[in-house]
N, C-alpha and C. Protein backbone atom coordinates (compact mmCIF):
# COMPACT_ATOMS: atom_id res chain seq x y z
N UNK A 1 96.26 85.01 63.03
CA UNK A 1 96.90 85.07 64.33
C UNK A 1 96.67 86.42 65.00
N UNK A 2 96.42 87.57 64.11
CA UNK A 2 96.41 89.14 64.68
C UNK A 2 94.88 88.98 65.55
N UNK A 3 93.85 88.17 64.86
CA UNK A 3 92.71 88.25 65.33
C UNK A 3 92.32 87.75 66.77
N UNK A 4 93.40 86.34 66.93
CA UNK A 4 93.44 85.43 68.13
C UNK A 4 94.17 86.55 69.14
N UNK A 5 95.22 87.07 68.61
CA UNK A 5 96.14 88.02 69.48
C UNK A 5 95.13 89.04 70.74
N UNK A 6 94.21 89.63 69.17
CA UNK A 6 93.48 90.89 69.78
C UNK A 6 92.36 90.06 70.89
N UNK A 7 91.62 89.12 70.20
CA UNK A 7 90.89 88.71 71.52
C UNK A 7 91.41 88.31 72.74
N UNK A 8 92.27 88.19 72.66
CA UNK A 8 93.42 87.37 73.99
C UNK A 8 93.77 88.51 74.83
N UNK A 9 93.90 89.89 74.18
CA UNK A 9 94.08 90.76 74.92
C UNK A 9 92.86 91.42 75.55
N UNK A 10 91.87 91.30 74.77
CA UNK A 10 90.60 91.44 75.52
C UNK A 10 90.38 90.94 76.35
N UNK A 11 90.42 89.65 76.53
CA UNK A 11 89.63 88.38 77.41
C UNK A 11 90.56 88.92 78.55
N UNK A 12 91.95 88.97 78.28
CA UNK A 12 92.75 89.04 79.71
C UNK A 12 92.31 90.93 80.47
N UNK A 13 92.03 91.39 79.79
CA UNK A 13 91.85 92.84 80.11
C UNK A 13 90.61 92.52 81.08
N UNK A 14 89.11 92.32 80.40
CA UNK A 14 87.86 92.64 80.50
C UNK A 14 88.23 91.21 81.94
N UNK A 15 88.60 90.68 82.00
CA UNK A 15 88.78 89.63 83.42
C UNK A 15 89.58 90.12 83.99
N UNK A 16 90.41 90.43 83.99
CA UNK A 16 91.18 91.35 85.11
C UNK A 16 90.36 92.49 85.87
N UNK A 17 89.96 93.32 84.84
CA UNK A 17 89.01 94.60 85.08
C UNK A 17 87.91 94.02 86.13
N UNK A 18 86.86 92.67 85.64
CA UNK A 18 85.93 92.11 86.21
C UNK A 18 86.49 91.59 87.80
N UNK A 19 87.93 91.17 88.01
CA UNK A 19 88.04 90.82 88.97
C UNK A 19 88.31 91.54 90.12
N UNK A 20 89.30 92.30 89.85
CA UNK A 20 89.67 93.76 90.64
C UNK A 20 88.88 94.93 90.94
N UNK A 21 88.24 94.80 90.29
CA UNK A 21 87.08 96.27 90.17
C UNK A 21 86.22 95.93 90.53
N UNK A 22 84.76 94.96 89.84
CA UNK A 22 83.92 94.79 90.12
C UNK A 22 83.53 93.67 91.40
N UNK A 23 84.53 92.18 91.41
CA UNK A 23 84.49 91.64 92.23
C UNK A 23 85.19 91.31 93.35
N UNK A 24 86.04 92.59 93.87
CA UNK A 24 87.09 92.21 94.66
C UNK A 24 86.22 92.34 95.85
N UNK A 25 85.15 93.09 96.25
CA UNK A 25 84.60 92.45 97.49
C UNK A 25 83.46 91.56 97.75
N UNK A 26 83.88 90.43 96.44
CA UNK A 26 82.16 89.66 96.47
C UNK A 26 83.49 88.04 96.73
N UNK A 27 82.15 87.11 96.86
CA UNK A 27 82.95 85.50 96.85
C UNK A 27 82.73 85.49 95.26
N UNK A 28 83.79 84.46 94.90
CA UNK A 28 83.39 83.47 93.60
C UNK A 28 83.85 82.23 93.78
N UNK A 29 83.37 81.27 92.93
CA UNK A 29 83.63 80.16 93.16
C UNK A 29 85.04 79.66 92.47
N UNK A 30 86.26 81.06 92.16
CA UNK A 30 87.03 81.01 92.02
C UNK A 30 88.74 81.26 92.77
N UNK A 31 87.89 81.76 93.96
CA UNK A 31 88.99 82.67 95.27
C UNK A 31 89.27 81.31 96.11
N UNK A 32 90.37 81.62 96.19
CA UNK A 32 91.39 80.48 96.77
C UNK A 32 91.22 80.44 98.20
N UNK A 33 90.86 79.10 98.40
CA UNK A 33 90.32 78.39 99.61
C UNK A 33 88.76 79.24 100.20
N UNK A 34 88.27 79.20 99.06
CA UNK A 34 86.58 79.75 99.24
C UNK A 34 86.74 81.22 100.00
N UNK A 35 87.75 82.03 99.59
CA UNK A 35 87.51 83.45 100.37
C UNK A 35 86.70 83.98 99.94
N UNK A 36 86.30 85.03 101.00
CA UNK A 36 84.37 85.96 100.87
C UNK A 36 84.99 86.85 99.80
N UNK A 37 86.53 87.75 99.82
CA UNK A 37 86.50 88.65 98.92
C UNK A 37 88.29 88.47 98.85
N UNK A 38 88.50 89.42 98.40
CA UNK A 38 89.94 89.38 97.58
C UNK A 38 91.19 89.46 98.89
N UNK A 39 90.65 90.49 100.21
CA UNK A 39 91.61 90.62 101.11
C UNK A 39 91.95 89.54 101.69
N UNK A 40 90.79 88.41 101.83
CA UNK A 40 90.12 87.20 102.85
C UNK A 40 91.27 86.48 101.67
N UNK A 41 91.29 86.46 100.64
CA UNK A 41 91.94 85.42 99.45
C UNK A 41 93.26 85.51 100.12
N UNK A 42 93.84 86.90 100.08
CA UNK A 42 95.63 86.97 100.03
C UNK A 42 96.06 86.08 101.52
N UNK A 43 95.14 86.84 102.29
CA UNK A 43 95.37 86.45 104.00
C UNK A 43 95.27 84.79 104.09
N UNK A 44 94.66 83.94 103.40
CA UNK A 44 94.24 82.36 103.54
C UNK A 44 95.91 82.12 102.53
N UNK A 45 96.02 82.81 101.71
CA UNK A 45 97.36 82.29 100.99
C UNK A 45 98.99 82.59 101.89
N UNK A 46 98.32 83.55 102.73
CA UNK A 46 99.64 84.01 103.61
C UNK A 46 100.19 84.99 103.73
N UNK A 47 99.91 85.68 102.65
CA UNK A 47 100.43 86.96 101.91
C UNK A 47 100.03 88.63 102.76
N UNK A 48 101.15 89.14 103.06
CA UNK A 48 100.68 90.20 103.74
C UNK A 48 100.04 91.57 102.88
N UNK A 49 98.98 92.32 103.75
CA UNK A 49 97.80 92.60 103.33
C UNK A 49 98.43 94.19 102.66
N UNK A 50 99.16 94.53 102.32
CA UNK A 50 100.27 95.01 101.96
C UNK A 50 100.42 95.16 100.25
N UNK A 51 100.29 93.73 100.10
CA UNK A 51 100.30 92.96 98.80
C UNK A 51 98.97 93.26 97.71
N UNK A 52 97.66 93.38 98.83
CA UNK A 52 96.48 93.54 97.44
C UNK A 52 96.68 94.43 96.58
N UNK A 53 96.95 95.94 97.19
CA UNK A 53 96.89 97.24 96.36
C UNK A 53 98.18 96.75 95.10
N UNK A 54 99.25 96.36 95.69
CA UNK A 54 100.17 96.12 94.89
C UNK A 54 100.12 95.56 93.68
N UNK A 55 99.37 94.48 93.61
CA UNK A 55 99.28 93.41 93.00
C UNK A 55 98.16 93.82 92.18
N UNK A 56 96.97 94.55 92.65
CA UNK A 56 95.87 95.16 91.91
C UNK A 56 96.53 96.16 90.76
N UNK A 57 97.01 96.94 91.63
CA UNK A 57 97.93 98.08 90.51
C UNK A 57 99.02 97.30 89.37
N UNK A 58 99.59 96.05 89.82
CA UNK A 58 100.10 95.63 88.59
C UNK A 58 99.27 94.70 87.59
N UNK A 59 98.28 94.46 88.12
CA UNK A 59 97.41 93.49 87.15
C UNK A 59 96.81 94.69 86.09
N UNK A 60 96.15 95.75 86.87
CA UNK A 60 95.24 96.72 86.26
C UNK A 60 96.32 97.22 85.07
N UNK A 61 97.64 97.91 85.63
CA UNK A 61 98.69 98.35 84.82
C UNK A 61 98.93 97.39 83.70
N UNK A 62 99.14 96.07 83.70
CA UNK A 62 99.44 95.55 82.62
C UNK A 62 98.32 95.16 81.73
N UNK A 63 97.21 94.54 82.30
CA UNK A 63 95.58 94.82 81.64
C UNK A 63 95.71 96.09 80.93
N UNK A 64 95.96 97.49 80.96
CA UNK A 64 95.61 98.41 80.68
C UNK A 64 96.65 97.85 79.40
N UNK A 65 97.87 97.97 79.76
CA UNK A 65 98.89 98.15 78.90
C UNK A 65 98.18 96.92 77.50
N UNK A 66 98.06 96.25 77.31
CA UNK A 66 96.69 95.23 76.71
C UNK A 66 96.44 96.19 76.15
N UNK A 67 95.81 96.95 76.43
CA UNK A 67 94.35 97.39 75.75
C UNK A 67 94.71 98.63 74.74
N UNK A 68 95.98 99.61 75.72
CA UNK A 68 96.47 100.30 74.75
C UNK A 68 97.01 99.87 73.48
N UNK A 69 97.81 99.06 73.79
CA UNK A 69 98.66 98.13 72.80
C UNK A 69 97.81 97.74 71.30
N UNK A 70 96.32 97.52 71.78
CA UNK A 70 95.57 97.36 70.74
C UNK A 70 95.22 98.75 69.93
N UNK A 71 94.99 100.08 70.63
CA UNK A 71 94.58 101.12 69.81
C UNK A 71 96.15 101.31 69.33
N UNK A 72 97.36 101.52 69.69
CA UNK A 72 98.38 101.78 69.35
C UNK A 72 98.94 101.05 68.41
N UNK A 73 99.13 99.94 68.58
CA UNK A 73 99.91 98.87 67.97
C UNK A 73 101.14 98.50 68.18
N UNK A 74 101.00 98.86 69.46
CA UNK A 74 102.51 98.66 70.58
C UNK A 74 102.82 97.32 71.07
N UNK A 75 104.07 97.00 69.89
CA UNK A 75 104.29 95.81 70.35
C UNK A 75 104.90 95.53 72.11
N UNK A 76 105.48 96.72 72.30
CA UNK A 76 106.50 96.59 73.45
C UNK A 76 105.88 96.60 74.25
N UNK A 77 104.07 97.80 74.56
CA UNK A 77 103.41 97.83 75.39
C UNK A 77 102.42 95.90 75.35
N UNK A 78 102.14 95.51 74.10
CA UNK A 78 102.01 94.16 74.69
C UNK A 78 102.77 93.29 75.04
N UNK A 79 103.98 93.53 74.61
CA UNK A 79 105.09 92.42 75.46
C UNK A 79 105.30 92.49 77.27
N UNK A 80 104.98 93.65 77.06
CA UNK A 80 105.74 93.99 78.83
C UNK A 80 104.03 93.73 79.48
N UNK A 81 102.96 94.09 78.99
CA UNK A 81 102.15 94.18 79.37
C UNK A 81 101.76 92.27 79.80
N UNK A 82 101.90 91.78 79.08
CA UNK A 82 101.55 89.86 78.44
C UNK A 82 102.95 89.40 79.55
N UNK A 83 103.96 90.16 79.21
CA UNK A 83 104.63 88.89 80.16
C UNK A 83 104.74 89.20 81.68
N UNK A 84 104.35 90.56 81.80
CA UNK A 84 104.32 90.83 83.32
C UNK A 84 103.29 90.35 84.05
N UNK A 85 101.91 90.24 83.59
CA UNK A 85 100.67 89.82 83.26
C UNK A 85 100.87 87.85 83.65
N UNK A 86 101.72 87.52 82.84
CA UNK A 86 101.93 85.83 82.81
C UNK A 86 103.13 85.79 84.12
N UNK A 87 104.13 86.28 84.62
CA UNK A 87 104.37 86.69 85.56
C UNK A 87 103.15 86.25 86.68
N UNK A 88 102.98 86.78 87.36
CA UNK A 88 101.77 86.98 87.84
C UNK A 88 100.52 86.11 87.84
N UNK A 89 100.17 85.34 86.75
CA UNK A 89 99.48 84.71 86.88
C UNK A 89 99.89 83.28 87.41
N UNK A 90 101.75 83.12 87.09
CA UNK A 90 102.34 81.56 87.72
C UNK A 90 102.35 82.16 88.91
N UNK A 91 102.84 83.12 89.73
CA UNK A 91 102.48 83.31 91.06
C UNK A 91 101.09 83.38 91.78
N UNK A 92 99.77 83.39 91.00
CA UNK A 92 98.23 82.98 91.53
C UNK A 92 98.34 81.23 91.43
N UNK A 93 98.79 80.93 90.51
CA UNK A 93 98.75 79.55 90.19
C UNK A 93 99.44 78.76 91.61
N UNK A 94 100.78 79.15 91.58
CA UNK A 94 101.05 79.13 93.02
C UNK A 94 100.97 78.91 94.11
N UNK A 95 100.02 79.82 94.15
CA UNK A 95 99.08 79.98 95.72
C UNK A 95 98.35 79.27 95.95
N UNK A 96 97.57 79.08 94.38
CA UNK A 96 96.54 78.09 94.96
C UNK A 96 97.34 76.95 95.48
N UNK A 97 98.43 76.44 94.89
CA UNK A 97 98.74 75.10 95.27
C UNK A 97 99.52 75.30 96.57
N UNK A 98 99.65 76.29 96.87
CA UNK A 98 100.75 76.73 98.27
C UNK A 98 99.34 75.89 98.96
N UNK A 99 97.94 76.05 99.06
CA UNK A 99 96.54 75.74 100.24
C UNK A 99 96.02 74.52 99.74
N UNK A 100 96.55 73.95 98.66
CA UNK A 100 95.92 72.58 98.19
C UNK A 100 94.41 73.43 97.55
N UNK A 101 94.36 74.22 97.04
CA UNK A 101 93.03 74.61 96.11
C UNK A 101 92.82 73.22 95.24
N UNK A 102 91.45 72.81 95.00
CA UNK A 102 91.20 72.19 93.97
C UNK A 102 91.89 72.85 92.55
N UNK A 103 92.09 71.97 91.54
CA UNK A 103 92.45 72.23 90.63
C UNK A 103 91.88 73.34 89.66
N UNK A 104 90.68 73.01 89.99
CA UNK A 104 89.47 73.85 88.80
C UNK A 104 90.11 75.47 89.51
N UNK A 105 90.43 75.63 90.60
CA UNK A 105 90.55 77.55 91.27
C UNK A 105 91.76 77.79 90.29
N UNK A 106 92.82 76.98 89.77
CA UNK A 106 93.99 77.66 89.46
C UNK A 106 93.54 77.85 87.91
N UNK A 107 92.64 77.50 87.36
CA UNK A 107 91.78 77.36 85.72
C UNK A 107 91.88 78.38 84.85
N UNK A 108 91.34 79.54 86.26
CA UNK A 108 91.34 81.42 85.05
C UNK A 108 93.21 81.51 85.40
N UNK A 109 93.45 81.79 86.23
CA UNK A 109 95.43 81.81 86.39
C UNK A 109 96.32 80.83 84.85
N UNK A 110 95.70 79.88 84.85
CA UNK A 110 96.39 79.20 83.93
C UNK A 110 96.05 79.66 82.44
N UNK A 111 94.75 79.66 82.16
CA UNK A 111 94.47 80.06 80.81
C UNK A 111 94.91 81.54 80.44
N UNK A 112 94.76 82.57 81.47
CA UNK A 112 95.72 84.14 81.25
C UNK A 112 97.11 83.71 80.71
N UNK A 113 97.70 82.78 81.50
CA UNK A 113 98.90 82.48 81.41
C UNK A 113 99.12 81.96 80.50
N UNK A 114 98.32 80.92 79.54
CA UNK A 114 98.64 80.96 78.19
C UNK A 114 98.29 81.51 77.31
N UNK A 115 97.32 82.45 77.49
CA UNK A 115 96.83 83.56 76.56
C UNK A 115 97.93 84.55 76.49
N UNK A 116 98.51 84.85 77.80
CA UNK A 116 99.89 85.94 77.94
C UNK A 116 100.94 85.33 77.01
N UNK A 117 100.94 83.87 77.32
CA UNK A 117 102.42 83.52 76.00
C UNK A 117 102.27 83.59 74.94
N UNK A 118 100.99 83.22 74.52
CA UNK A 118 100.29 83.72 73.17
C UNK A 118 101.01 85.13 72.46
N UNK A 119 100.44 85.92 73.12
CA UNK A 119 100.83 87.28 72.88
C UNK A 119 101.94 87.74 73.14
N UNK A 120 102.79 87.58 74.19
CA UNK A 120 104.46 87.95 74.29
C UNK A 120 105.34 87.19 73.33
N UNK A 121 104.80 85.82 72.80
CA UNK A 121 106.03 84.91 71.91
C UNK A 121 105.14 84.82 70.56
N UNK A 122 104.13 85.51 70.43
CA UNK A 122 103.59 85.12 68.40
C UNK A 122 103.95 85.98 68.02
């Protein structure tokens, strides 16, 4: 279970990192209601523009908190990190359905979200 734990905290880190960092001003065929980049995403969901930095800084913050958690062995930094993290991902999940997203957009939101319970409740 320690082994499933540690990759789970990877996968959610190294995708967070990939999304915020590297692809927040590209399209994917994952941005809710086909937005060009991450600002275009919040604004089609409704959300004032206010919200990206915010929301970037808590994804990155709890991603990070992940990653420490692994050199440390901080349970508390992965608890707070996993459930703030799963937090967060039922509010992407959300959104998509706030615009009628196809199902497949809410896919990476949902699987974080059970990778996060993974790790906050094993």
């Amino acid at each position: 279970m320690d082994s499933l734990i540690l990759i789970f905290k990877i996968i959610i880190a190294l995708g967070i990192l990939n999304v915020w960092l590297l692809r927040f001003n590209k399209q994917t065929e994952w941005r809710g209601d086909a937005a060009a980049n991450m600002n275009e995403e919040f604004a089609k969901y409704g959300l004032p523009t206010f919200l990206v930095p915010v929301v970037g800084f808590l994804k990155l913050g709890f991603a990070t908190m992940l990653v420490i958690s692994i050199f440390q062995n901080g349970y508390h930094l992965a608890y707070i990190g996993s459930v703030g993290m799963g937090i967060l991902m039922i509010g992407a999940i959300a959104m998509h359905f706030k615009i009628n997203d196809p199902l497949k957009r809410s896919l990476p939101a949902f699987l974080m979200l059970l990778m996060s319970a993974v790790i906050a409740f094993a």
